[in-house]
C-alpha atoms as a PDB file:
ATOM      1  CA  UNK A   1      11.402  -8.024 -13.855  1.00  0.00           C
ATOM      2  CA  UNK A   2       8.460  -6.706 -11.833  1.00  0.00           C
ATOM      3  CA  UNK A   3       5.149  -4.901 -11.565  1.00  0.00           C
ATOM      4  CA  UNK A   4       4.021  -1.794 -10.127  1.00  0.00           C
ATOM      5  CA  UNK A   5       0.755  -1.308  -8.499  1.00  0.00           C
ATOM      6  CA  UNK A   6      -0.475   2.208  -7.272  1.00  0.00           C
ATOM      7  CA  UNK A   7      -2.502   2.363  -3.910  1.00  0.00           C
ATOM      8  CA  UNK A   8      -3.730   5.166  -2.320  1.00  0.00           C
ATOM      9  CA  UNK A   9      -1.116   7.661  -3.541  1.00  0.00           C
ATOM     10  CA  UNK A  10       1.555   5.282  -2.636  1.00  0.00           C
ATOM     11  CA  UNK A  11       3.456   2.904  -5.691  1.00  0.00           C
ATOM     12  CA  UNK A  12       4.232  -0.991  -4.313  1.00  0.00           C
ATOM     13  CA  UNK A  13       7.049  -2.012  -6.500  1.00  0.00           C
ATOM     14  CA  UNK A  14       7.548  -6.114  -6.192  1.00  0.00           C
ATOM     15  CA  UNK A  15      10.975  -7.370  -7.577  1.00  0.00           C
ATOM     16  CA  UNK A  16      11.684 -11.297  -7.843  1.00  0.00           C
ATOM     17  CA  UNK A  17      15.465 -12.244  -7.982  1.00  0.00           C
ATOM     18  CA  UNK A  18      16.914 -15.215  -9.447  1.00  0.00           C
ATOM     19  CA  UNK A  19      17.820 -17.283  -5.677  1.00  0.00           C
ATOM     20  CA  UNK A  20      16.554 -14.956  -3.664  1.00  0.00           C
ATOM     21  CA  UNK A  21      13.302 -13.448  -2.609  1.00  0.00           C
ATOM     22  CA  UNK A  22      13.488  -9.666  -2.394  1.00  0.00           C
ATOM     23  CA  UNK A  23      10.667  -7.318  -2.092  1.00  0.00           C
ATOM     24  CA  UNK A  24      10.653  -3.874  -2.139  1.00  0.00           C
ATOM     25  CA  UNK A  25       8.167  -1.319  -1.784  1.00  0.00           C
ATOM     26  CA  UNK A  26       7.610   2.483  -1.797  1.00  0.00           C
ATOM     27  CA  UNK A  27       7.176   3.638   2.337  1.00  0.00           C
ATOM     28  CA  UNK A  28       5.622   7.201   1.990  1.00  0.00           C
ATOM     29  CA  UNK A  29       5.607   9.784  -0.501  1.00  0.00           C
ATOM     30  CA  UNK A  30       6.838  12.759   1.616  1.00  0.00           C
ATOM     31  CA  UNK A  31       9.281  13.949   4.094  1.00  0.00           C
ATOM     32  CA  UNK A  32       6.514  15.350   6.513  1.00  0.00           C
ATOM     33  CA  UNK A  33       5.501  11.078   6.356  1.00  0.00           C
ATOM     34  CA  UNK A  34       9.163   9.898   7.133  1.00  0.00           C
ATOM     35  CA  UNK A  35       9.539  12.602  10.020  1.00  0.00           C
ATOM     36  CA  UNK A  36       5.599  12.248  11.660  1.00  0.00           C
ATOM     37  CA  UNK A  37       7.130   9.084  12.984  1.00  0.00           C
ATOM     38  CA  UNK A  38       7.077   8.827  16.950  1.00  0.00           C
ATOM     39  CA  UNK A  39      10.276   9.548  18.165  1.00  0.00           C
ATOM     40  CA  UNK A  40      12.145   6.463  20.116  1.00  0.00           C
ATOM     41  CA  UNK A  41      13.935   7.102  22.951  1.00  0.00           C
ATOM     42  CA  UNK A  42      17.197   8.382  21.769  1.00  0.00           C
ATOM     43  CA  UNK A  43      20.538   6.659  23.101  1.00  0.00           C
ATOM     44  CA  UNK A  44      23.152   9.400  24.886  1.00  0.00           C
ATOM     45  CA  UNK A  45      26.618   9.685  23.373  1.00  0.00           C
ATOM     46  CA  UNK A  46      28.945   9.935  26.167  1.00  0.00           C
ATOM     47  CA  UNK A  47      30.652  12.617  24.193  1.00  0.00           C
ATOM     48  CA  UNK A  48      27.885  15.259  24.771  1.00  0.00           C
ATOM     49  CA  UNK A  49      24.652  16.116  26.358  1.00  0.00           C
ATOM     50  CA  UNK A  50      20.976  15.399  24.977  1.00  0.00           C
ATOM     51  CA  UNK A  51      18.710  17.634  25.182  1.00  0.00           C
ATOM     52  CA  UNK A  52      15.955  16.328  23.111  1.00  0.00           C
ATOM     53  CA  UNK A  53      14.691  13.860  20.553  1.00  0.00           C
ATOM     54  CA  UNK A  54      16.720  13.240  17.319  1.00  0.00           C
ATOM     55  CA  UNK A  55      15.248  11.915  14.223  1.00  0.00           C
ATOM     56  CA  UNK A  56      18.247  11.130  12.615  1.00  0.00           C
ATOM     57  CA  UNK A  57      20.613   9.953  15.560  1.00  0.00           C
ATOM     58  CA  UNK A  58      22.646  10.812  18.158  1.00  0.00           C
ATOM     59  CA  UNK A  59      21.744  13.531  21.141  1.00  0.00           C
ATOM     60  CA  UNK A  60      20.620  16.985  20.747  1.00  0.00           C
ATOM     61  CA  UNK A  61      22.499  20.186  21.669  1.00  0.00           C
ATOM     62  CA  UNK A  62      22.351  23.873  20.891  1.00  0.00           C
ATOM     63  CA  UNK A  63      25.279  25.923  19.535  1.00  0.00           C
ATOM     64  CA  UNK A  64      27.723  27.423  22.355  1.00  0.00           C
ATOM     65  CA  UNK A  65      30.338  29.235  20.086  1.00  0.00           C
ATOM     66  CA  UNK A  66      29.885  29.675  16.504  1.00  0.00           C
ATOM     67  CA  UNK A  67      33.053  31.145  15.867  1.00  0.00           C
ATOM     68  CA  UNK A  68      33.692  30.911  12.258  1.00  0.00           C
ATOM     69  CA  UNK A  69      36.803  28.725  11.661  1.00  0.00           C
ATOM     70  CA  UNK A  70      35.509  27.366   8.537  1.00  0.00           C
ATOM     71  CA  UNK A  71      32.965  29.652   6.428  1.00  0.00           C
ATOM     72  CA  UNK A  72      29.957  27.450   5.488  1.00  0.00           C
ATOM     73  CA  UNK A  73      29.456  27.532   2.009  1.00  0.00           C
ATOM     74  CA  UNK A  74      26.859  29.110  -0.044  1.00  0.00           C
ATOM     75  CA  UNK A  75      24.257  26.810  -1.690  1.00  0.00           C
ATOM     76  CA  UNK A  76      23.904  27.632  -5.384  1.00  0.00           C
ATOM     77  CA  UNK A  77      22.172  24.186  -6.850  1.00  0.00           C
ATOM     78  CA  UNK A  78      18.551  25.246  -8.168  1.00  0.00           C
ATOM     79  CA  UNK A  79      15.490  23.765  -6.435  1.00  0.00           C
ATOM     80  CA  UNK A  80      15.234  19.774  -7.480  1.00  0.00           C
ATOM     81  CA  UNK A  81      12.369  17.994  -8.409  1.00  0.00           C
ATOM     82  CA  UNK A  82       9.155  17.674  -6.943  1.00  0.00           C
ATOM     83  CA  UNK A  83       8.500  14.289  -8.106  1.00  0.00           C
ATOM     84  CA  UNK A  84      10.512  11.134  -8.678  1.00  0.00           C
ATOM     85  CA  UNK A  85      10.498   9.818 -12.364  1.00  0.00           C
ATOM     86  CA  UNK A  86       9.726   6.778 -13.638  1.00  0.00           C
ATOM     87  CA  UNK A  87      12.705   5.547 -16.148  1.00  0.00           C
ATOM     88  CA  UNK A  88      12.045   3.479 -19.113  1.00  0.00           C
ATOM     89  CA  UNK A  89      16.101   2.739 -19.506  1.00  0.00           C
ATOM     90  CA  UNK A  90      16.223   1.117 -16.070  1.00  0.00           C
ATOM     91  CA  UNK A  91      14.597  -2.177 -15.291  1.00  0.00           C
ATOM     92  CA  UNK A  92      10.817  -2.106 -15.225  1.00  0.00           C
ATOM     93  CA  UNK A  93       9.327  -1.347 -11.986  1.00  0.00           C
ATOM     94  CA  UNK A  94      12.088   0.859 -10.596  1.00  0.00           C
ATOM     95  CA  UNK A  95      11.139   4.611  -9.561  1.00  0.00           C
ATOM     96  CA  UNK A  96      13.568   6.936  -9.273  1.00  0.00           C
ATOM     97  CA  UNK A  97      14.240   9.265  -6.206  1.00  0.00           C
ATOM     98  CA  UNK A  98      11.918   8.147  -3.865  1.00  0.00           C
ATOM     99  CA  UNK A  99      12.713   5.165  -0.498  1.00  0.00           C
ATOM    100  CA  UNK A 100      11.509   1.785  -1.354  1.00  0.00           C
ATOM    101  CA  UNK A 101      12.359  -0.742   1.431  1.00  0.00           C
ATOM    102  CA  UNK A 102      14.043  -3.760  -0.074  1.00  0.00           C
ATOM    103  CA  UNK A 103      14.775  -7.045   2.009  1.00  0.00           C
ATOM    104  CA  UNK A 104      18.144  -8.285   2.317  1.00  0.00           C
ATOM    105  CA  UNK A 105      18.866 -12.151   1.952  1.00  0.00           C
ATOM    106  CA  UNK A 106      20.285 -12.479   5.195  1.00  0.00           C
ATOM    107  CA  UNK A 107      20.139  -9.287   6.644  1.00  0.00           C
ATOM    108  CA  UNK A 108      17.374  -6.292   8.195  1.00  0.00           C
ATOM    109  CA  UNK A 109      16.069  -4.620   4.850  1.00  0.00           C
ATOM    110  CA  UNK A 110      17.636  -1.761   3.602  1.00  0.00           C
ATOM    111  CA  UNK A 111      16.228   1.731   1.608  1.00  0.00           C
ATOM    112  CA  UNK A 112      16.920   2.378  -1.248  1.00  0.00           C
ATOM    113  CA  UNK A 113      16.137   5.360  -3.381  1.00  0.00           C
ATOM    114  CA  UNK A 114      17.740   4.763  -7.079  1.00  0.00           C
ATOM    115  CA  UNK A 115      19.435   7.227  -8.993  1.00  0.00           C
ATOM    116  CA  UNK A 116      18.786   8.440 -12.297  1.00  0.00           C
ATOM    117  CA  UNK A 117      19.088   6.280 -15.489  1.00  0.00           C
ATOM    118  CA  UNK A 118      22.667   5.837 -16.406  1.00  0.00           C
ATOM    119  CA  UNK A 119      23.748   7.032 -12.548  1.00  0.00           C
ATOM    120  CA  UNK A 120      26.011   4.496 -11.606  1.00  0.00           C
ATOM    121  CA  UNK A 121      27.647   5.567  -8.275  1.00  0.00           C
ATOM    122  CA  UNK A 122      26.314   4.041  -5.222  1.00  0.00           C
ATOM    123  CA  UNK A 123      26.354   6.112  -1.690  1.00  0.00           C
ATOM    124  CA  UNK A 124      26.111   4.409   1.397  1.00  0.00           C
ATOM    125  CA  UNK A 125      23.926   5.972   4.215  1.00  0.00           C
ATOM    126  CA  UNK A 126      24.313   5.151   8.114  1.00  0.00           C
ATOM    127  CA  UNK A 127      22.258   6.718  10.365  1.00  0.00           C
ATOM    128  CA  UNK A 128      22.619   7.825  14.169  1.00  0.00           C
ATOM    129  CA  UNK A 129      21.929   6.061  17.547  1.00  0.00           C
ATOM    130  CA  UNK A 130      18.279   4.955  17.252  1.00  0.00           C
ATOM    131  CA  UNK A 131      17.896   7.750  15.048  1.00  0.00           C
ATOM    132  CA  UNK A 132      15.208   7.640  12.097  1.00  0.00           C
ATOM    133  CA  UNK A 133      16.160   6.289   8.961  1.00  0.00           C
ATOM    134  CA  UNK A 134      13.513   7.772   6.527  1.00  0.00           C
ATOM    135  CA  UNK A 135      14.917  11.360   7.362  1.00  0.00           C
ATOM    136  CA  UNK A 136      16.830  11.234   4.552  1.00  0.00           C
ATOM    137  CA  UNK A 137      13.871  11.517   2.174  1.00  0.00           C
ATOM    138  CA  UNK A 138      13.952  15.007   2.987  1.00  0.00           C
ATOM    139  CA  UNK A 139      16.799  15.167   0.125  1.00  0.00           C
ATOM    140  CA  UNK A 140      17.067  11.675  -1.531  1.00  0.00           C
ATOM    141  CA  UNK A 141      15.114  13.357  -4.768  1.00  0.00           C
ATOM    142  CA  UNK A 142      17.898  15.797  -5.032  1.00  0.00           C
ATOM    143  CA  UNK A 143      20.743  12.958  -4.464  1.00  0.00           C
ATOM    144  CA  UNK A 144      19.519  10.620  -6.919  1.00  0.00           C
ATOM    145  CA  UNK A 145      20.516  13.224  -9.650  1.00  0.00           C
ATOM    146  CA  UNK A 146      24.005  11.856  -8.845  1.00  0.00           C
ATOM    147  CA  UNK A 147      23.927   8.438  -6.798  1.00  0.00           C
ATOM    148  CA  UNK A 148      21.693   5.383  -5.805  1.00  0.00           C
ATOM    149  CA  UNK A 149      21.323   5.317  -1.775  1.00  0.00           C
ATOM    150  CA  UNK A 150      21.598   2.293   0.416  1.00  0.00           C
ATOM    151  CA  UNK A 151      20.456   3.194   3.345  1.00  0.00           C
ATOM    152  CA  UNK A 152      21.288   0.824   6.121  1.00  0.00           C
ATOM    153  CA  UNK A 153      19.848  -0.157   9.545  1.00  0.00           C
ATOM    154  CA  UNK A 154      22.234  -0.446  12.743  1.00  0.00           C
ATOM    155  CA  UNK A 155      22.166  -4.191  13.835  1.00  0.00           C
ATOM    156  CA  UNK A 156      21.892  -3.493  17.218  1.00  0.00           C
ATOM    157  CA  UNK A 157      18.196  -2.487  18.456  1.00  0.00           C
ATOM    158  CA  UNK A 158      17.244   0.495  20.472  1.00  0.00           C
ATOM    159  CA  UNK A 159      15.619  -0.503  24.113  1.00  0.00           C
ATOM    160  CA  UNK A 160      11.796   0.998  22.518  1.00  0.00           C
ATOM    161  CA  UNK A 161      10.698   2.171  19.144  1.00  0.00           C
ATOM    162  CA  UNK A 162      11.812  -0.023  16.618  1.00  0.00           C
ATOM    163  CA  UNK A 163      14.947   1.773  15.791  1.00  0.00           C
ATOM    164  CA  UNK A 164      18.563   0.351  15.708  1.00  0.00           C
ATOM    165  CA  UNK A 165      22.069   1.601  16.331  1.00  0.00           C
ATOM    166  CA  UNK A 166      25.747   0.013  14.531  1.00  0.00           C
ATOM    167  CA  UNK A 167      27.866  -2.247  16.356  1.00  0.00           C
ATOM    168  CA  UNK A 168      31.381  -1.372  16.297  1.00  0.00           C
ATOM    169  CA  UNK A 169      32.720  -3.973  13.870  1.00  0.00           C
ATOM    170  CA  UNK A 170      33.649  -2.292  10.663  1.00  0.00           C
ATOM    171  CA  UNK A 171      33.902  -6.013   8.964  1.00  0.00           C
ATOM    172  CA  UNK A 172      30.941  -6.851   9.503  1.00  0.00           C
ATOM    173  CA  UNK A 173      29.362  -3.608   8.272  1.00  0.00           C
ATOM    174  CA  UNK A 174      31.954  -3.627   5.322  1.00  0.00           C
ATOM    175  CA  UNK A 175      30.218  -7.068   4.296  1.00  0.00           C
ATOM    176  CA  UNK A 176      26.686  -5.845   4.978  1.00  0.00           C
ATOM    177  CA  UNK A 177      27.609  -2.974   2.558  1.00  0.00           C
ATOM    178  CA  UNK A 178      29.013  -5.758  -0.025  1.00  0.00           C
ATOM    179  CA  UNK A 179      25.352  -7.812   0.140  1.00  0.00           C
ATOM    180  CA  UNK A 180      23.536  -4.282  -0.040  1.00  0.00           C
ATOM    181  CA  UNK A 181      25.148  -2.980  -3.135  1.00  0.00           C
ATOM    182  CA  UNK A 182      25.234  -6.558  -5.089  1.00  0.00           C
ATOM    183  CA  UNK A 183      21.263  -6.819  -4.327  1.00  0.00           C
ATOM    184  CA  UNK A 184      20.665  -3.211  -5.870  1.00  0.00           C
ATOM    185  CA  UNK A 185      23.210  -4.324  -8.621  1.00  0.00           C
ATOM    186  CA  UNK A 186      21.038  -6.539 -10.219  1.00  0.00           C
ATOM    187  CA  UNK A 187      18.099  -5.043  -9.335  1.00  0.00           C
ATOM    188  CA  UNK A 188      19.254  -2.269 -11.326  1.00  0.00           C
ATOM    189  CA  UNK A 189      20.367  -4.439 -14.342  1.00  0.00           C
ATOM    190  CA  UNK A 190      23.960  -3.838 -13.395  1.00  0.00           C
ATOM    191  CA  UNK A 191      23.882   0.141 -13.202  1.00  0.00           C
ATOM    192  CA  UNK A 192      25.630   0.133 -10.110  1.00  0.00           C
ATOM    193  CA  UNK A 193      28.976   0.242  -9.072  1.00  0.00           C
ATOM    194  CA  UNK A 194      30.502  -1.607  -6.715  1.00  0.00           C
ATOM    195  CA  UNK A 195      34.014  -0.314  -5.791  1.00  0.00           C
ATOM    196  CA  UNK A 196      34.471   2.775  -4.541  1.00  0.00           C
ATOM    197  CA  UNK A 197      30.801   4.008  -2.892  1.00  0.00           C
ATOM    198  CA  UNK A 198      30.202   7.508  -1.044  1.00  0.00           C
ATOM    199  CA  UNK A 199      29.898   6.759   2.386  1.00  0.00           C
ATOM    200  CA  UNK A 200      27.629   8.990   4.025  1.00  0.00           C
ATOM    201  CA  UNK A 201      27.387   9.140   8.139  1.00  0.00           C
ATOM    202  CA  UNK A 202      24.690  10.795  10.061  1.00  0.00           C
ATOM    203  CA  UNK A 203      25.870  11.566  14.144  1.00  0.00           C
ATOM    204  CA  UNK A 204      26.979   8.072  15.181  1.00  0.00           C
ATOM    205  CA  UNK A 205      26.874   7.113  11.498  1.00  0.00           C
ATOM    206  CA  UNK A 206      29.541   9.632  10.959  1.00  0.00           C
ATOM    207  CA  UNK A 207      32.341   8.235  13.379  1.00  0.00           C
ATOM    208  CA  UNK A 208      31.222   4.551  11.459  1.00  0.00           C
ATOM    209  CA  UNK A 209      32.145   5.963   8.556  1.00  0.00           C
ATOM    210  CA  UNK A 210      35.443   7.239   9.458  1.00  0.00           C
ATOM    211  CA  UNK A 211      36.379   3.897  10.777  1.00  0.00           C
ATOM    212  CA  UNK A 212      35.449   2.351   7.666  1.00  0.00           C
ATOM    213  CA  UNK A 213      37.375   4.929   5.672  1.00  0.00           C
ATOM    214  CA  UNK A 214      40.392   3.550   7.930  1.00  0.00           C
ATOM    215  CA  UNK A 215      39.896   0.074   7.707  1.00  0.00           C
ATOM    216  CA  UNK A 216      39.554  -0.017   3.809  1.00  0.00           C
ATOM    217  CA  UNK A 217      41.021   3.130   2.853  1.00  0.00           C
ATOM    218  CA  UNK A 218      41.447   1.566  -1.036  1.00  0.00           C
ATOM    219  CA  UNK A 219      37.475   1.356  -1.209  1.00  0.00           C
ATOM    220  CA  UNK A 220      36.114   4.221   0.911  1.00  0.00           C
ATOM    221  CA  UNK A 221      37.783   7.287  -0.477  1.00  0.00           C
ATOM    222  CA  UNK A 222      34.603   9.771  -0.520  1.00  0.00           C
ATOM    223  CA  UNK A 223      33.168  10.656   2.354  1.00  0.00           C
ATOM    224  CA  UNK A 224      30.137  12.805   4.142  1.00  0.00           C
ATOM    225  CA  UNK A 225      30.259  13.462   7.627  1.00  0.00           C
ATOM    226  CA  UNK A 226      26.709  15.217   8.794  1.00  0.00           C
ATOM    227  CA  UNK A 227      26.505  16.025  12.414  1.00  0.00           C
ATOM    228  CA  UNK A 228      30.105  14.795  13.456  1.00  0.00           C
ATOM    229  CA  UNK A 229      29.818  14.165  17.408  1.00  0.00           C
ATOM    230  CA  UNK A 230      33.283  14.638  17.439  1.00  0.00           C
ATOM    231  CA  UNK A 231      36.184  16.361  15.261  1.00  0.00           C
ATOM    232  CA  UNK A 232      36.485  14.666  11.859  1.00  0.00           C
ATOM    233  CA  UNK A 233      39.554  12.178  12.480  1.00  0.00           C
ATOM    234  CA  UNK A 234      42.865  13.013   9.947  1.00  0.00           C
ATOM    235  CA  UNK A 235      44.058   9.586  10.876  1.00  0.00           C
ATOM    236  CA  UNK A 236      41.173   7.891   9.810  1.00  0.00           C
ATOM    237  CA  UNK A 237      40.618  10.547   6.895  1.00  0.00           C
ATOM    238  CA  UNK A 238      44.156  10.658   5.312  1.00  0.00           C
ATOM    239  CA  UNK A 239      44.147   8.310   2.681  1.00  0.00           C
ATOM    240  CA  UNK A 240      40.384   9.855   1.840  1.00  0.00           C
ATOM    241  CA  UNK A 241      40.340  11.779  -1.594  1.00  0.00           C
ATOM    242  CA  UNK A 242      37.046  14.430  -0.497  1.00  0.00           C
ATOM    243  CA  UNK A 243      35.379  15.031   3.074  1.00  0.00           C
ATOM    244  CA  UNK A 244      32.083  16.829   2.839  1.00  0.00           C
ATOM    245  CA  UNK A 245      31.376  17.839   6.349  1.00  0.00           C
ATOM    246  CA  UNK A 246      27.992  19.772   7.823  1.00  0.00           C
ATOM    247  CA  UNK A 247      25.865  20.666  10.512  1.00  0.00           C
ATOM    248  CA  UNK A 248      23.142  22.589  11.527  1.00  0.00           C
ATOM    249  CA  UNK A 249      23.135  26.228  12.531  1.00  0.00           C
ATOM    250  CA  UNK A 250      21.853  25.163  15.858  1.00  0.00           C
ATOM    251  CA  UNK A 251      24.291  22.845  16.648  1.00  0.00           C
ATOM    252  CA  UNK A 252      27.757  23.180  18.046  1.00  0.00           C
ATOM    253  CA  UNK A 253      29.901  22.716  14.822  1.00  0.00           C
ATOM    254  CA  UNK A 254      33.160  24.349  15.827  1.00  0.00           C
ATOM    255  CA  UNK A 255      34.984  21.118  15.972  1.00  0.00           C
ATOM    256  CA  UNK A 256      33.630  19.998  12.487  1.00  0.00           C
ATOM    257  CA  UNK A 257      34.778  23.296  11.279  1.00  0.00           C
ATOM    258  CA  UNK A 258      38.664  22.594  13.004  1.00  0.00           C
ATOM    259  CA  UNK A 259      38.356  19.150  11.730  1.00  0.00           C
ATOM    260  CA  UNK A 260      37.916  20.252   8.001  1.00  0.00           C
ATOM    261  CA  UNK A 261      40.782  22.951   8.484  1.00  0.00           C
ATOM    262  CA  UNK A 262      42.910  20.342   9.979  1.00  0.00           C
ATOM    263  CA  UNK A 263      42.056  17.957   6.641  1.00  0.00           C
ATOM    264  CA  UNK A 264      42.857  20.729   4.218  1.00  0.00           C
ATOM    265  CA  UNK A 265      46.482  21.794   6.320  1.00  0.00           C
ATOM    266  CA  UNK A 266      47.242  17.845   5.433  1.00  0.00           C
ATOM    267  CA  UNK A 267      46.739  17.511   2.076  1.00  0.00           C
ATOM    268  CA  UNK A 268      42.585  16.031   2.446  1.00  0.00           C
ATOM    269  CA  UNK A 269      40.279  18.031  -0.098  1.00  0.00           C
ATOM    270  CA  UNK A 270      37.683  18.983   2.798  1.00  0.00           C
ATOM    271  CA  UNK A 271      34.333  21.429   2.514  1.00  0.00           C
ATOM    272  CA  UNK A 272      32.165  22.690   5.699  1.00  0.00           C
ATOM    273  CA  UNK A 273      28.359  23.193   4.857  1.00  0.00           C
ATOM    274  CA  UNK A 274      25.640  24.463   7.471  1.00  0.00           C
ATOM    275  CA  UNK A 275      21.927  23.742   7.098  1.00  0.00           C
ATOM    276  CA  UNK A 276      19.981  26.936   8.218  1.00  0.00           C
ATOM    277  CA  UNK A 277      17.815  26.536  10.779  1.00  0.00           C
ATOM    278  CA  UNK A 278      18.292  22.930  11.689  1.00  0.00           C
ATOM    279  CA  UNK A 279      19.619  21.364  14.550  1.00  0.00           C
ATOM    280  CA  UNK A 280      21.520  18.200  15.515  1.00  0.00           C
ATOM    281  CA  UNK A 281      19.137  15.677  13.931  1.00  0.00           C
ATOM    282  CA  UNK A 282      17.353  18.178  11.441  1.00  0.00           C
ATOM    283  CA  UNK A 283      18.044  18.441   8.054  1.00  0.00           C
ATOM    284  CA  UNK A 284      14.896  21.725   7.589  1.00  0.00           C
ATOM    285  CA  UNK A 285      14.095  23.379   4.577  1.00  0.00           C
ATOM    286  CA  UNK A 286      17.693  23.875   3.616  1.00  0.00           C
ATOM    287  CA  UNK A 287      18.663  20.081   3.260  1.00  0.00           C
ATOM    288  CA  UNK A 288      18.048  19.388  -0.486  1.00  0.00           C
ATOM    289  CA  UNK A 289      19.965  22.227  -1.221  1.00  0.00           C
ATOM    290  CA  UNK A 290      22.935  21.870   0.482  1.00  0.00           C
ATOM    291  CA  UNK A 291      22.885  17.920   0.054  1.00  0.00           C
ATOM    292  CA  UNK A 292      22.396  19.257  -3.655  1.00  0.00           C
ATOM    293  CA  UNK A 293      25.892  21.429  -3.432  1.00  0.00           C
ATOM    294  CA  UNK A 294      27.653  18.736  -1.431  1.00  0.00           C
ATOM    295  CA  UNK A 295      27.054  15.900  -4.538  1.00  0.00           C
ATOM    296  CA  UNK A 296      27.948  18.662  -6.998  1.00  0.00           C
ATOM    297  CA  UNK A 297      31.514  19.041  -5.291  1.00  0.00           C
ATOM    298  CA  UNK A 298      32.270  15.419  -4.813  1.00  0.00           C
ATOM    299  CA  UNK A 299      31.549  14.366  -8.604  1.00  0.00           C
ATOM    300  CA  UNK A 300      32.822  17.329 -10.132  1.00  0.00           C
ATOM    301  CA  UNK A 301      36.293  16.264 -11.327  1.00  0.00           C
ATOM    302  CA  UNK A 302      38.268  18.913 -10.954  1.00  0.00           C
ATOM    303  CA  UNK A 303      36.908  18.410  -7.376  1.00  0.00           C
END
């Protein structure tokens, strides 16, 4: 299926599939690579105010009120592994719980950080307004306990940097998604599902998701919303089965907090998590673990 060759502390995974040319390969081995990155010039979301740089998307701002409408909820998963493992029951060449960047026929390439053997649930990450996608590796060895990511990259570039923000067409995302998650499908021998993936939105990437949860509401049923810009939507939500929403303790979060109240008062199964320490476009110390709790409530089935 593939080789893997180690260089400098870094594993180069090749892949060849059957009429189409996809390569993939590992792009650092730790968060404090993904987030040394140069900053690009973040784009302003008329909704609020930047004030300063945001690795994951979106603009910046400091808490105002942090009136508690919704208690956050106390972490309680036990630290994950330190290092990805290496799978014999997956196809050879995979690595588990670290980013590889795979090419897309057709498409920008995508990371991907594969779940554990036998893990067969997919999750779907979007990320912000130019905002950096390899922040996620700050908890993608915790995830992959539970799901295989696809991280995607907006298809609309920033004006500097190299980073991207999404369009607002939820079909063409929707089929972007669809190309993704068959690619990683056979890449994975079939240990993927297709159906019914997480979606998980970052800032910008949140109110994506949302609008994909309304435009297929038979496919997108579990979602995470992580530095909303704006309340969580119930008319976008309701047909939803969970909403994980969270934010950083630096961040205004009072409308996530009402949105998640107002999900719950309707009949949507909705949780509020805050990351200590973090603000709008941090995920800090705190992120494996409370990215940890937040996969432990949406695939525990008595929810």
């Amino acid at each position: 299926m593939g080789h893997v060759r180690w260089r400098q502390g870094l594993a180069v995974v090749a892949f060849g599939i059957t009429g189409n040319s996809c390569q993939s390969r590992v792009v650092a081995d730790s968060p404090e690579e993904y987030l040394s990155e140069p900053p690009a010039q973040i784009g302003q979301d008329p909704s609020h105010t930047c004030t300063g740089t945001d690795p994951a998307g979106g603009s910046v701002h400091r808490s105002r009120d942090r009136t508690s409408v919704a208690p956050p909820t106390t972490s309680t998963l036990p630290a994950p592994k330190e290092q990805p493992v290496a799978s014999s029951a997956l196809p050879a060449g995979l690595t588990v719980g670290r980013a590889t960047e795979l090419a897309i026929s057709n498409d920008l390439p995508i990371l991907v950080v594969h779940g554990e053997a036998g893990t067969t649930a997919a999750m779907i990450y979007l990320h912000g307004v130019c905002g950096n996608i390899f922040a996620l590796s700050n908890w993608a060895s915790t995830a992959s306990h539970f799901v295989t990511i696809l991280a995607l990259r907006g298809d609309i570039p920033c004006d500097s940097g190299g980073r991207r923000r999404f369009s607002q067409s939820t079909w063409r995302l929707n089929a972007r998604i669809e190309s993704a998650l068959a690619t990683v499908r056979e890449l994975r021998g079939g240990q993927l599902e297709l159906k019914h993936p997480v979606i998980f939105g970052y800032s910008q990437g949140a109110v994506r998701a949302q609008s994909l949860a309304l435009d297929y509401p038979k496919k997108y049923r579990r979602i995470v919303l992580g530095g909303a810009p704006r309340k969580p939507w119930l008319h976008k939500l309701r047909s939803t089965s969970q909403v994980a929403v969270f934010g950083g303790e630096n961040e205004e979060t009072l409308h996530m907090k009402t949105g998640v109240n107002e999900l719950n008062a309707n009949g949507v199964s909705s949780r509020y998590w805050e990351l200590p320490d973090a603000g709008h476009g941090q995920y800090g110390m705190g992120g494996p673990r409370v990215i940890g709790d937040i996969m432990t409530w949406l695939f525990t089935p008595e929810g």
